[in-house]
Protein backbone atom coordinates (compact mmCIF):
# COMPACT_ATOMS: atom_id res chain seq x y z
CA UNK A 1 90.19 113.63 96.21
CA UNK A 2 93.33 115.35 96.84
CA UNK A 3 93.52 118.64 99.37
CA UNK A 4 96.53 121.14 98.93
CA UNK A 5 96.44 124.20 101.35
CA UNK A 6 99.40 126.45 100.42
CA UNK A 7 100.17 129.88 103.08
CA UNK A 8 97.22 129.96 104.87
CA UNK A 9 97.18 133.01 106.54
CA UNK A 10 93.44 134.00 108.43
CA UNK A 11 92.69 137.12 111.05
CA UNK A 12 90.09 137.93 113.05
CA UNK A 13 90.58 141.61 113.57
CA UNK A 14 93.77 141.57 115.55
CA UNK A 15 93.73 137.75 116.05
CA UNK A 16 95.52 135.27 113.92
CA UNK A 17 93.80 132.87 113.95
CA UNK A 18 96.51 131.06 110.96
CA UNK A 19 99.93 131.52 110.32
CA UNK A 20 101.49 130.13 107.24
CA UNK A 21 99.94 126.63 107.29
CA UNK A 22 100.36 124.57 104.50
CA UNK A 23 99.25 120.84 104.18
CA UNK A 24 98.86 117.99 101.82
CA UNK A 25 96.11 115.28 102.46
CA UNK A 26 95.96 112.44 99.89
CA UNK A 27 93.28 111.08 98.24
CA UNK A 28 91.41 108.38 100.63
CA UNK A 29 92.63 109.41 103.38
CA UNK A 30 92.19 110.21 107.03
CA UNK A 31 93.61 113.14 108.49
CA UNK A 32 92.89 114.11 112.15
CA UNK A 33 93.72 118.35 113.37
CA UNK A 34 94.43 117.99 116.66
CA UNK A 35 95.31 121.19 119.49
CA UNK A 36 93.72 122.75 121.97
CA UNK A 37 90.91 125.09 121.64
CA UNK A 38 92.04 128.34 119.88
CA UNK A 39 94.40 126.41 117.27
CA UNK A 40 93.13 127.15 114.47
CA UNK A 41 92.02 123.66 113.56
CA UNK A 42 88.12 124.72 112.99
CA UNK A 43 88.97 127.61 110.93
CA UNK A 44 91.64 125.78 108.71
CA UNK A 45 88.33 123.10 108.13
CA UNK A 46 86.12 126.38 107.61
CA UNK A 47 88.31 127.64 104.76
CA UNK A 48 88.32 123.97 103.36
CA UNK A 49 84.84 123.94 103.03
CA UNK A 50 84.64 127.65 101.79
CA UNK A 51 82.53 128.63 104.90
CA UNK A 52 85.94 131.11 105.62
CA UNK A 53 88.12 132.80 103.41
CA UNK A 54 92.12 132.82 103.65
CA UNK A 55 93.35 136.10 103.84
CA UNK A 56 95.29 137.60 100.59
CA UNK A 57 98.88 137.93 100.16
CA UNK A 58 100.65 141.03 100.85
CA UNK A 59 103.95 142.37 100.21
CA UNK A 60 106.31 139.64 100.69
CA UNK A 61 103.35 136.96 101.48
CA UNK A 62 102.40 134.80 98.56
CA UNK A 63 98.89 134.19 97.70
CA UNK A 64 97.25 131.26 99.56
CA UNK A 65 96.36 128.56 97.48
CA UNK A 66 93.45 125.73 98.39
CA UNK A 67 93.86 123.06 95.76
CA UNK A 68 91.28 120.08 94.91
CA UNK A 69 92.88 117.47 93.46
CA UNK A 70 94.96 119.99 91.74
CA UNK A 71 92.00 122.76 90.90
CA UNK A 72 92.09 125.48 92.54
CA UNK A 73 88.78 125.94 94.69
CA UNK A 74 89.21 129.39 96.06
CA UNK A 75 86.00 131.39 95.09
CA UNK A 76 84.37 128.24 94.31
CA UNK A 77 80.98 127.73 96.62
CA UNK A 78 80.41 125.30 99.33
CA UNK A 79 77.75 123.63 97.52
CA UNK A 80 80.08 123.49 94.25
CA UNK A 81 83.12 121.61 96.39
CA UNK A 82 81.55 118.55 96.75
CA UNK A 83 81.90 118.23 100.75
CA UNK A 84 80.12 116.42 103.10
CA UNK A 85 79.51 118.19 106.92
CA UNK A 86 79.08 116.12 110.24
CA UNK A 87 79.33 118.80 113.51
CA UNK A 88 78.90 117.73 117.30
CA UNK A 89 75.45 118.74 117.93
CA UNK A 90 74.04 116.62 115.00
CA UNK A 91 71.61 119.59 113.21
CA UNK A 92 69.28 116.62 112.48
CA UNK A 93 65.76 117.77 111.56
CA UNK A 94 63.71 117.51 114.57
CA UNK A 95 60.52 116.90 112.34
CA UNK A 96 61.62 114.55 109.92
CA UNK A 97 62.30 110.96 110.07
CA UNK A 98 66.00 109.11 110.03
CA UNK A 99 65.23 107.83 106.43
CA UNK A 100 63.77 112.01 105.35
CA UNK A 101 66.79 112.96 107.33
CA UNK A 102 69.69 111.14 105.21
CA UNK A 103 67.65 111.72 101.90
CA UNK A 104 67.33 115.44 102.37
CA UNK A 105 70.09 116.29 100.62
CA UNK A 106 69.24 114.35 97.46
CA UNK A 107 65.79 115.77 97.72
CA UNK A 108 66.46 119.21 97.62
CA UNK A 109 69.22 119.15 94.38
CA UNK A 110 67.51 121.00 91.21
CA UNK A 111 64.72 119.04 89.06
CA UNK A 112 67.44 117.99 86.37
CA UNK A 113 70.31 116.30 89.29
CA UNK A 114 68.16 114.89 91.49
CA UNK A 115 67.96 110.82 91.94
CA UNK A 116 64.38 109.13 90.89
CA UNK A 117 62.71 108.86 94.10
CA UNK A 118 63.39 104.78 93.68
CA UNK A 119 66.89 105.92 93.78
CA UNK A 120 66.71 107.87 96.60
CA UNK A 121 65.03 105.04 98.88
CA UNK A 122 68.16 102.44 97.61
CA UNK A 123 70.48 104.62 98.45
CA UNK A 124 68.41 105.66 102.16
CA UNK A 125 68.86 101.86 103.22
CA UNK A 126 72.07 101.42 101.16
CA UNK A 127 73.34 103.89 104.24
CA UNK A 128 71.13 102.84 107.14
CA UNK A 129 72.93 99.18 106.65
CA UNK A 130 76.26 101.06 106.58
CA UNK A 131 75.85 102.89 109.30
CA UNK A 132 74.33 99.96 111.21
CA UNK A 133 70.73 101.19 111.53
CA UNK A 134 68.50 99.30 109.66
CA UNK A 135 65.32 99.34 111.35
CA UNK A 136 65.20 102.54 112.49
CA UNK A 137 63.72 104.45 109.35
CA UNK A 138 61.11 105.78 110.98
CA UNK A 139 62.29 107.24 113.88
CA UNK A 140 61.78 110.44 115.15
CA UNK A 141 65.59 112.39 115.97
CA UNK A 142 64.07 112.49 119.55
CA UNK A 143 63.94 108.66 119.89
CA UNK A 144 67.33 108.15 118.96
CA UNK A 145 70.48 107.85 121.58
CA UNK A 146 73.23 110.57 120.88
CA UNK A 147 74.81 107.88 119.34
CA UNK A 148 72.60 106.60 116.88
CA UNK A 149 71.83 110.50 116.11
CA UNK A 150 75.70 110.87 114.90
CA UNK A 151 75.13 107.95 112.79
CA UNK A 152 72.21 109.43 110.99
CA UNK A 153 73.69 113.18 110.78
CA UNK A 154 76.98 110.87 108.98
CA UNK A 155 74.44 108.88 106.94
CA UNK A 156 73.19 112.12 105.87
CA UNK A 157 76.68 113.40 104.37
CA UNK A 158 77.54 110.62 103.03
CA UNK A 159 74.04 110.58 101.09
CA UNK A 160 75.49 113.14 98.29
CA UNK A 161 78.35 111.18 97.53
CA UNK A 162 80.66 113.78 98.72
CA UNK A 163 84.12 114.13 97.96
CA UNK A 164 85.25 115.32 101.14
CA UNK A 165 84.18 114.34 103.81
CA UNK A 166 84.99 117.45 107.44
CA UNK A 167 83.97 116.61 110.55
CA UNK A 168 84.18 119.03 113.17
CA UNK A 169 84.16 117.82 117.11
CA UNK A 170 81.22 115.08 115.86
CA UNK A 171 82.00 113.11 119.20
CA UNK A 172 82.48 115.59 121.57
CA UNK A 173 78.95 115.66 122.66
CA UNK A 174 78.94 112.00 123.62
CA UNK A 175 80.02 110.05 127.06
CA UNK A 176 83.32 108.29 126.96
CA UNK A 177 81.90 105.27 126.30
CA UNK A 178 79.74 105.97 123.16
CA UNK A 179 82.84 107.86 121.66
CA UNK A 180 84.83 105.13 122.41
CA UNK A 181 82.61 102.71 120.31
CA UNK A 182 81.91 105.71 117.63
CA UNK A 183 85.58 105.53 117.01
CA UNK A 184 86.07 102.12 116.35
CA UNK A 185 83.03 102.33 114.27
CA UNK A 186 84.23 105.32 111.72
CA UNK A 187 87.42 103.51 111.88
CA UNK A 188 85.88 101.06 109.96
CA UNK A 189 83.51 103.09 107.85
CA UNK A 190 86.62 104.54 106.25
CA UNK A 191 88.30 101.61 105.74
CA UNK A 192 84.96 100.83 103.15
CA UNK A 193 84.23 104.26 101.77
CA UNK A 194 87.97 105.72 101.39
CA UNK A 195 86.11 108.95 101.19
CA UNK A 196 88.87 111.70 102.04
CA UNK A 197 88.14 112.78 105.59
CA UNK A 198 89.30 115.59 107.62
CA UNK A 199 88.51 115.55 111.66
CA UNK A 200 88.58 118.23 113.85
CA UNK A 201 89.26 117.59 117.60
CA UNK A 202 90.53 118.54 120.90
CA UNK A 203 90.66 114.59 122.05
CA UNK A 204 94.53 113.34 121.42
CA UNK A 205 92.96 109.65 122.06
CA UNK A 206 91.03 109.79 119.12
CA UNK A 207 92.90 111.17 116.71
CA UNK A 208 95.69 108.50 117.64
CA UNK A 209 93.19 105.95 117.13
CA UNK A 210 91.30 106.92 114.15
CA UNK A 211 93.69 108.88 111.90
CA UNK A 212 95.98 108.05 109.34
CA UNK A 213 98.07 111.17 109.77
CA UNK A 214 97.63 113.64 112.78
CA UNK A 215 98.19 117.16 112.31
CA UNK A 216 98.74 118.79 115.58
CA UNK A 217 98.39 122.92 115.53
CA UNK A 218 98.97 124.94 117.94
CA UNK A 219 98.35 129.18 118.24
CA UNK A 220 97.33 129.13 114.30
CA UNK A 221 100.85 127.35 113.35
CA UNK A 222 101.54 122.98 112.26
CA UNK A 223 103.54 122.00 114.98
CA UNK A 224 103.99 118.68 113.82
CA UNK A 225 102.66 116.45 110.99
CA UNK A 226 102.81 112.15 111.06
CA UNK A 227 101.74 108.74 111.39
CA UNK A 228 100.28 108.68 115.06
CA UNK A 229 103.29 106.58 116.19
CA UNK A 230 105.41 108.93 115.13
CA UNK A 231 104.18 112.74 116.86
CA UNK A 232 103.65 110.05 119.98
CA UNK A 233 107.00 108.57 120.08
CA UNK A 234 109.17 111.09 118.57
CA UNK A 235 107.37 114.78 119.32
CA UNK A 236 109.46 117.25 117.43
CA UNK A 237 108.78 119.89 119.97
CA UNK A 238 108.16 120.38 123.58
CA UNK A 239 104.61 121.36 122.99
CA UNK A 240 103.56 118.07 121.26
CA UNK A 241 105.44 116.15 123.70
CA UNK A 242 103.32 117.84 126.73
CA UNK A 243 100.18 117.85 124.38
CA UNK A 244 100.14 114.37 123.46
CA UNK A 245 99.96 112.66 126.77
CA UNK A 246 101.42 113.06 130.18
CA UNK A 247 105.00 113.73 130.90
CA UNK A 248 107.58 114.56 133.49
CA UNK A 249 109.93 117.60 132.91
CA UNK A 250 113.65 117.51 134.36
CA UNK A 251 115.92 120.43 133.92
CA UNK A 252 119.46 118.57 135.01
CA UNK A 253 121.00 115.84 133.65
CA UNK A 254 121.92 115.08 137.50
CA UNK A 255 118.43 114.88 138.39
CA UNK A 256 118.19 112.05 135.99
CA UNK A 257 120.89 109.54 137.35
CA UNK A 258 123.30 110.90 134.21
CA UNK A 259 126.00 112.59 135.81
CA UNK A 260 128.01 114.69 133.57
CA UNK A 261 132.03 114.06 132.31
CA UNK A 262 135.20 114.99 133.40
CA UNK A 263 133.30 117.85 135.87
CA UNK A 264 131.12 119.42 133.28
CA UNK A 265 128.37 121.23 134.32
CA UNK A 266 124.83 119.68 133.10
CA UNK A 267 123.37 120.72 129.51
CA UNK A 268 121.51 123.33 128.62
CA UNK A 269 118.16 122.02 127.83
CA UNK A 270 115.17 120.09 129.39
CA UNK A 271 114.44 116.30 129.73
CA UNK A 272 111.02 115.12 128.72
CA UNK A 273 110.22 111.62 130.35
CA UNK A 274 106.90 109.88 129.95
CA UNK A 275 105.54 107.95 132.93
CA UNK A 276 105.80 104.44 131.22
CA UNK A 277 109.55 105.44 130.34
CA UNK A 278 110.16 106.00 134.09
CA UNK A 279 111.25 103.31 136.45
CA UNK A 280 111.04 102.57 140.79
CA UNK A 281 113.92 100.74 142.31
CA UNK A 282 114.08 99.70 146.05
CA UNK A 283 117.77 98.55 146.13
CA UNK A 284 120.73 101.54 146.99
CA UNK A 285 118.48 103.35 148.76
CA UNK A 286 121.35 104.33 151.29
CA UNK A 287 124.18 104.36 148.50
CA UNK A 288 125.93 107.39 147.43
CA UNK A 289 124.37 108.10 143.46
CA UNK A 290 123.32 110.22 141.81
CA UNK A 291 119.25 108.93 141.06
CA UNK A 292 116.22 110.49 142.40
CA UNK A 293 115.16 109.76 145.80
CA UNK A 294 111.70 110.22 146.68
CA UNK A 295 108.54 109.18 148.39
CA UNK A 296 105.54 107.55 146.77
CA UNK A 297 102.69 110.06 147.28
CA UNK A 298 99.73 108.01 145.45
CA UNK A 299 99.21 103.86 144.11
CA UNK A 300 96.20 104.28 141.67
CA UNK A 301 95.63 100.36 140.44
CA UNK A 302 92.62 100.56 138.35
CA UNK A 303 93.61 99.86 134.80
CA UNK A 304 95.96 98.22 132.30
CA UNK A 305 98.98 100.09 134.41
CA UNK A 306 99.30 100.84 137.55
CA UNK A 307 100.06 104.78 138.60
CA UNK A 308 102.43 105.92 140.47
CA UNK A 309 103.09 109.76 142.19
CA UNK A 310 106.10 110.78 143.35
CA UNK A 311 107.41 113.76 145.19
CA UNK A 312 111.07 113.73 144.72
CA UNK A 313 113.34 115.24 147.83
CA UNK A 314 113.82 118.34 145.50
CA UNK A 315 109.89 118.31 145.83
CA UNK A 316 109.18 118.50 142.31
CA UNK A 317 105.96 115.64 141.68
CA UNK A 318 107.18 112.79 139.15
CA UNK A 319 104.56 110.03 137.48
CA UNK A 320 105.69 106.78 136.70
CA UNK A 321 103.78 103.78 135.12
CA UNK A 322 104.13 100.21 136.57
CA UNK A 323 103.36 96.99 134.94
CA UNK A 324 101.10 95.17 136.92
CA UNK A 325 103.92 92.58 137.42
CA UNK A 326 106.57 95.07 137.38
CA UNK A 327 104.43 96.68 140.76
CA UNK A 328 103.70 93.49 142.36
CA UNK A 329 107.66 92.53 142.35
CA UNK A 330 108.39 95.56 143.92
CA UNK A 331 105.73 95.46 146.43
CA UNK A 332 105.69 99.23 147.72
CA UNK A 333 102.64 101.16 148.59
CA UNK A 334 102.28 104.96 149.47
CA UNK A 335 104.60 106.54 151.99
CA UNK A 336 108.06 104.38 150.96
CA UNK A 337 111.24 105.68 150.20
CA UNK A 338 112.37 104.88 146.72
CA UNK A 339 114.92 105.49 143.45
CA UNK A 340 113.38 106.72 140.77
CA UNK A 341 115.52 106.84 137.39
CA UNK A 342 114.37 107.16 133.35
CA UNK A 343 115.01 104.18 130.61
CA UNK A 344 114.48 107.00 127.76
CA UNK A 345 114.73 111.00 127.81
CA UNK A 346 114.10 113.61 125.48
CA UNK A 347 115.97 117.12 124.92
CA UNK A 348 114.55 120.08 123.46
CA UNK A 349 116.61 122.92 122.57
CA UNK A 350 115.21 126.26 121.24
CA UNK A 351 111.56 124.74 120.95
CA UNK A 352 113.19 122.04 118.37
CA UNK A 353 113.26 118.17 118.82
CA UNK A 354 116.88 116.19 119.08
């Protein structure tokens, strides 16, 4: 199932909560809306679903179009679009079992749709393998971890065949840990269902894990659109470069070791440097250049990388990340003097990526 949104506006009173979004997910596949809270990513996956409406065109706005595999769906129902729901605080039934949980929704169709009940208990354990919870049919919601309860509240979706599947914060509930493995897990799940999926989340980890495509919004507008590699390594603005991960801002090209030709004056325009692009040098400390001098503030070790905080003698705080090997060779520790100089910078002029 194919999903075309076409100028999306949406207000709430004097909030606009969309701008002019338009976006084209393909059939089977993953797409993750990623920004901070206030967005707009829940109320673009509202209007998918038809819990929302977009807000009509005006004089010199076109009308918004939302587009199921070519169809327009506007005015169409929820129950008539064929989506599944999963939301972060489960909405299991507290009184029903996991197996009367994911058949609910094939219960309660009309007399003439709805499965035999030998069809429903196939497809109940049919989901409780694929979900990895055979066993538990007869649990109660209560004697589930939050873990397992995500599974069943997915199982449940997934029960009505849908062809959409929107999933709205469904981790954020959970400790690291569990999220971590819930990842991996509807990773996988996709990879076997192809069921188009749209996520919702805050969490820039696990949309770069999950997602074919990440979608990153920001103050109801797409700032950027791509494979994860791509908004990662090549942001095309200076608010998915700070979004996605940590950074270090420069404003001169001086400050960065380059120093400019024939007496120019430095660029217009910021430098965006992420730690692991940044590098510590111990040798020319007492030469004459044009690199960053600074003292190392902080050593954090734990982890594939090792951490590094600087504060520069302009003061400003810089982050750099070490190889283990890399850190070892150097063999400083909090309170040297060092040079501190980029492999890789980026420049943003008038909010645009070059």
């Amino acid at each position: 199932m194919s999903i075309a949104l076409r100028n999306i506006h949406k207000s709430f009173g004097a909030y606009p909560a969309l701008s002019d979004v338009s976006l084209d997910v393909h059939a089977g596949e993953l797409v993750a809306l990623l920004g901070p809270s206030g967005s707009g990513k829940t109320t673009l996956l509202r209007i998918i679903a038809g819990l929302e409406s977009p807000d009509p065109g005006v004089a010199g706005r076109p009308e918004p179009e939302v587009r199921f595999d070519g169809r327009s769906i506007i005015g169409t129902s929820v129950s008539g679009r064929g989506v599944g729901f999963v939301f972060q605080h489960y909405a299991l039934f507290r009184h029903m079992s996991v197996c009367e949980n994911i058949a609910f929704g094939l219960r309660v169709r009309p007399r003439k749709a709805r499965p035999a009940e030998a069809d429903i208990r196939a497809r109940v354990r049919e989901l409780l393998g694929l979900v990895q919870l055979e066993g538990l049919a007869q649990r109660m919601p209560h004697e589930l971890s939050g873990g397992q309860r995500q599974r069943v509240a997915l199982a449940r979706a997934l029960a009505v065949e849908p062809r959409v599947l929107l999933l709205d914060e469904p981790f954020g509930a959970l400790d690291a840990r569990v999220r971590a493995d819930l990842r991996a897990w509807l990773r996988s799940l996709h990879a076997k269902m192809k069921v188009t999926t749209i996520l919702v989340t805050h969490d820039q980890e696990e949309a770069l894990e999950v997602a074919d495509r990440v979608v990153v919004l920001n103050k109801g507008r797409i700032e950027q659109i791509g494979p994860p590699a791509d908004v990662y390594h090549a942001p095309a603005t200076p608010f998915v470069c700070t979004f996605l991960g940590r950074v270090n801002i420069f404003s001169h090209r001086a400050t960065l070791g380059e120093p400019a030709a024939d007496g120019a004056g430095p660029p217009a325009g910021l430098r965006y440097v992420r730690p692991h692009e940044m590098d510590i040098m111990t040798d020319g400390l007492d030469a004459d250049n044009d690199r960053m001098h600074g003292t190392i503030t902080h050593v954090n070790a734990a982890g594939p990388v090792v951490r590094v905080e600087l504060r520069t003698d302009d003061l400003e705080r810089v982050m750099v990340d070490l190889t283990h090997e890399r850190f070892r060779m150097l063999g400083v520790a909090r309170g040297d003097r060092v040079l501190v100089a980029p492999r890789d910078a980026r420049v943003f002029q008038d909010g645009a990526g070059i």
